[in-house]
C-alpha atoms as a PDB file:
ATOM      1  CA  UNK A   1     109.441 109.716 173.355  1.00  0.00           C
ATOM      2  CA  UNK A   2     109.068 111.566 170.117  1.00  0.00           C
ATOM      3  CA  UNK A   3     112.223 113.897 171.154  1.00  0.00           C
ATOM      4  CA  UNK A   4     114.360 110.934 171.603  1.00  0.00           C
ATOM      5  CA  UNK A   5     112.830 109.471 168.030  1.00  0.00           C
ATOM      6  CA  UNK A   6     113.803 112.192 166.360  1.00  0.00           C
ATOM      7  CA  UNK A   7     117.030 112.744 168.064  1.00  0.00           C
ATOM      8  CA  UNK A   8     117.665 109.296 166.864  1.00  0.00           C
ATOM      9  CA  UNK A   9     116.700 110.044 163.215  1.00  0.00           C
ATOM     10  CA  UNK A  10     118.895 113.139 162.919  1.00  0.00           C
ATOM     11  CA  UNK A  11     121.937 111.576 164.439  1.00  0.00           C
ATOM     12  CA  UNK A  12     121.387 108.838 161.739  1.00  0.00           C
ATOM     13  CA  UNK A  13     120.894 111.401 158.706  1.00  0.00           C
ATOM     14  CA  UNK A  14     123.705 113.297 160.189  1.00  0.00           C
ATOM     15  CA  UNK A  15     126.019 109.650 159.935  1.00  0.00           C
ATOM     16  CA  UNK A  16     124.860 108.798 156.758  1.00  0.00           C
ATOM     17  CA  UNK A  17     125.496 112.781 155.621  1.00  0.00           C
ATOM     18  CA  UNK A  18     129.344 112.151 156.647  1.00  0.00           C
ATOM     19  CA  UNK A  19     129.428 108.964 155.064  1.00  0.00           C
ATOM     20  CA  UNK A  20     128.456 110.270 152.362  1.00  0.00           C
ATOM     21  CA  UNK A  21     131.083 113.053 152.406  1.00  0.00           C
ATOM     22  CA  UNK A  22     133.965 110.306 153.031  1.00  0.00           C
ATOM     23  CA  UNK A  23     132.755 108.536 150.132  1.00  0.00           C
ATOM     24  CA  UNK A  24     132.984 111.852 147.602  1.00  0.00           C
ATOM     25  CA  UNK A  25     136.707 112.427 149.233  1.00  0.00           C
ATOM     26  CA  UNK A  26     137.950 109.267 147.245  1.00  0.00           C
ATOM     27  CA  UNK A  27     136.729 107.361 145.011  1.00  0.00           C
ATOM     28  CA  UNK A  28     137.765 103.600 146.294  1.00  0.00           C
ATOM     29  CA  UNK A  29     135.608 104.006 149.165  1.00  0.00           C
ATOM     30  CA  UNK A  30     133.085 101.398 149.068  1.00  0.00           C
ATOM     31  CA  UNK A  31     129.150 102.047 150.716  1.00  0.00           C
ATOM     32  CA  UNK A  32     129.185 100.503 153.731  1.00  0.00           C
ATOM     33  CA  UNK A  33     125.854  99.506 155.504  1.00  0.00           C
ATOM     34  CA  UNK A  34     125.898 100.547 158.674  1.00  0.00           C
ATOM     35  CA  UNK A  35     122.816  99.236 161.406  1.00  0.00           C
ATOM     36  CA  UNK A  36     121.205 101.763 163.043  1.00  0.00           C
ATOM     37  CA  UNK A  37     118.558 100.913 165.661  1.00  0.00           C
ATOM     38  CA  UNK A  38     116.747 103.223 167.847  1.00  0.00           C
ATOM     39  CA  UNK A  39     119.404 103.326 170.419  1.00  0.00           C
ATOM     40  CA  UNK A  40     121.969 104.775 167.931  1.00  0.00           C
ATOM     41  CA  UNK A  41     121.632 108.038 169.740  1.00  0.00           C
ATOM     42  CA  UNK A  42     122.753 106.296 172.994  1.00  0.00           C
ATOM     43  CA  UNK A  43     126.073 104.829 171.067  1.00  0.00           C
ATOM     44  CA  UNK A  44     126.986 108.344 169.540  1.00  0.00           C
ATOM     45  CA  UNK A  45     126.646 110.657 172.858  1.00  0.00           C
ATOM     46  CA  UNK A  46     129.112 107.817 174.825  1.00  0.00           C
ATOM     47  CA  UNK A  47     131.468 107.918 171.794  1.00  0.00           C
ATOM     48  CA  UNK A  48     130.976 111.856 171.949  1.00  0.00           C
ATOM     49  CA  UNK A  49     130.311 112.001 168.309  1.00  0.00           C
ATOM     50  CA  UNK A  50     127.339 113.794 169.376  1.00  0.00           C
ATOM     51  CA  UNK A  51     125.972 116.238 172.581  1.00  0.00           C
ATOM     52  CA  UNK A  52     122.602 116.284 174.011  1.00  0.00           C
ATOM     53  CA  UNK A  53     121.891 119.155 175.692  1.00  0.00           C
ATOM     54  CA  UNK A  54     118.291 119.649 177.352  1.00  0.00           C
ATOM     55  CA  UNK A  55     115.942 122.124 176.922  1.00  0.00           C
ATOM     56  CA  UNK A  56     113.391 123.299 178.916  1.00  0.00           C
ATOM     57  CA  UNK A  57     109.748 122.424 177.516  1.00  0.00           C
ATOM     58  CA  UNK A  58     109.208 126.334 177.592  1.00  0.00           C
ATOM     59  CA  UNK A  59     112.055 127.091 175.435  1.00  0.00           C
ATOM     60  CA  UNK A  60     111.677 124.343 172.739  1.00  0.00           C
ATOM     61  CA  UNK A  61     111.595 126.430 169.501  1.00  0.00           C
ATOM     62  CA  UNK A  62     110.080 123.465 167.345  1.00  0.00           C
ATOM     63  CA  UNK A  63     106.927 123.548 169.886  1.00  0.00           C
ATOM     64  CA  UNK A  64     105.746 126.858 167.566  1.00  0.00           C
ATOM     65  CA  UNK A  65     105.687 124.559 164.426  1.00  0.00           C
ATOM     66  CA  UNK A  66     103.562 121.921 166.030  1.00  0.00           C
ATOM     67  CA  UNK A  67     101.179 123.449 168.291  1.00  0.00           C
ATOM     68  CA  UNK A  68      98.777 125.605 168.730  1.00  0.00           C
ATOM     69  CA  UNK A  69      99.308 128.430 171.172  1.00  0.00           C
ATOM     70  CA  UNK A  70      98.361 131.973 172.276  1.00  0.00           C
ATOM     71  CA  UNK A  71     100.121 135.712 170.641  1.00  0.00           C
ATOM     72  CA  UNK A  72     102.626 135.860 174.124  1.00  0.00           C
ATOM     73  CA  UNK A  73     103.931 132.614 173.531  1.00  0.00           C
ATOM     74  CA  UNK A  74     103.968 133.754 169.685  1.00  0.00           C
ATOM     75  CA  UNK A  75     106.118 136.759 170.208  1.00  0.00           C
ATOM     76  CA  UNK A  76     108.395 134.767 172.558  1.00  0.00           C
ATOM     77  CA  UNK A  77     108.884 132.010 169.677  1.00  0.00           C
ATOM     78  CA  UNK A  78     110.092 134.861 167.380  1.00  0.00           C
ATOM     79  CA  UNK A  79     112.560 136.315 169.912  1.00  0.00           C
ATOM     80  CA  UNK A  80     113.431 132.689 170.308  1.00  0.00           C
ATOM     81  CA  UNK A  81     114.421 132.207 166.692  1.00  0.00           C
ATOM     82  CA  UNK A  82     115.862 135.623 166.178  1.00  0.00           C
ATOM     83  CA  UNK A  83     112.999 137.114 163.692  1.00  0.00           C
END
Protein backbone atom coordinates (compact mmCIF):
# COMPACT_ATOMS: atom_id res chain seq x y z
CA UNK A 1 0.00 0.00 0.00
CA UNK A 2 2.60 2.58 0.82
CA UNK A 3 4.36 1.84 -2.76
CA UNK A 4 1.23 2.57 -4.54
CA UNK A 5 0.79 5.90 -2.11
CA UNK A 6 3.75 7.13 -3.04
CA UNK A 7 3.63 6.16 -6.60
CA UNK A 8 0.53 8.20 -6.52
CA UNK A 9 2.20 11.26 -4.90
CA UNK A 10 5.10 11.40 -7.36
CA UNK A 11 3.00 11.02 -10.43
CA UNK A 12 1.03 14.04 -8.96
CA UNK A 13 4.28 16.24 -8.16
CA UNK A 14 5.55 15.09 -11.45
CA UNK A 15 1.90 16.67 -13.16
CA UNK A 16 1.93 19.59 -11.25
CA UNK A 17 6.01 19.96 -12.14
CA UNK A 18 4.86 20.04 -16.00
CA UNK A 19 2.15 22.25 -15.33
CA UNK A 20 4.14 24.29 -13.98
CA UNK A 21 6.62 24.27 -16.89
CA UNK A 22 3.59 24.96 -19.46
CA UNK A 23 2.67 27.80 -17.44
CA UNK A 24 6.47 29.54 -17.55
CA UNK A 25 6.35 28.75 -21.58
CA UNK A 26 3.68 31.62 -21.95
CA UNK A 27 2.46 33.85 -20.04
CA UNK A 28 -1.57 33.70 -20.83
CA UNK A 29 -1.70 30.38 -19.41
CA UNK A 30 -4.01 30.43 -16.61
CA UNK A 31 -3.48 27.79 -13.24
CA UNK A 32 -5.70 25.28 -13.72
CA UNK A 33 -6.84 23.02 -10.75
CA UNK A 34 -6.59 19.81 -11.60
CA UNK A 35 -8.29 16.77 -9.04
CA UNK A 36 -6.11 14.29 -8.15
CA UNK A 37 -7.36 11.36 -6.04
CA UNK A 38 -5.51 8.36 -5.06
CA UNK A 39 -6.23 6.54 -8.19
CA UNK A 40 -4.43 9.19 -10.33
CA UNK A 41 -1.68 6.69 -10.81
CA UNK A 42 -4.23 4.26 -12.37
CA UNK A 43 -5.44 7.19 -14.98
CA UNK A 44 -1.74 8.09 -15.99
CA UNK A 45 -0.27 4.37 -16.67
CA UNK A 46 -3.68 3.71 -19.12
CA UNK A 47 -3.03 7.12 -20.76
CA UNK A 48 0.78 6.00 -20.82
CA UNK A 49 1.84 9.26 -19.42
CA UNK A 50 3.55 7.15 -17.00
CA UNK A 51 5.25 3.26 -16.68
CA UNK A 52 5.20 1.10 -13.73
CA UNK A 53 7.63 -1.28 -13.77
CA UNK A 54 7.98 -3.82 -10.71
CA UNK A 55 10.66 -4.51 -8.66
CA UNK A 56 11.51 -7.26 -6.77
CA UNK A 57 11.28 -6.61 -2.83
CA UNK A 58 15.08 -7.66 -2.83
CA UNK A 59 16.12 -5.10 -5.22
CA UNK A 60 14.13 -2.05 -3.92
CA UNK A 61 16.94 0.55 -3.41
CA UNK A 62 14.70 2.87 -1.10
CA UNK A 63 14.41 -0.31 1.39
CA UNK A 64 18.26 0.89 2.61
CA UNK A 65 16.79 4.35 3.64
CA UNK A 66 14.02 2.89 5.69
CA UNK A 67 15.13 -0.15 7.31
CA UNK A 68 17.29 -1.60 9.27
CA UNK A 69 19.40 -4.40 7.87
CA UNK A 70 22.64 -6.43 8.09
CA UNK A 71 26.52 -5.27 6.25
CA UNK A 72 25.63 -8.01 3.06
CA UNK A 73 22.54 -6.43 2.34
CA UNK A 74 24.56 -3.03 2.99
CA UNK A 75 27.18 -3.66 0.41
CA UNK A 76 24.51 -4.91 -2.05
CA UNK A 77 22.50 -1.47 -1.55
CA UNK A 78 25.72 0.38 -2.59
CA UNK A 79 26.33 -1.75 -5.71
CA UNK A 80 22.66 -1.13 -6.17
CA UNK A 81 22.99 2.63 -6.29
CA UNK A 82 26.31 2.72 -8.02
CA UNK A 83 28.57 4.07 -4.90
Amino acid sequence: MSEYIAMTLTAREAAALILLLKELRSADVRTKHIDFRWHYICQEVDLRHIMVKRISTHKQAADGLTKAFYKVKSSSLSNSLEF
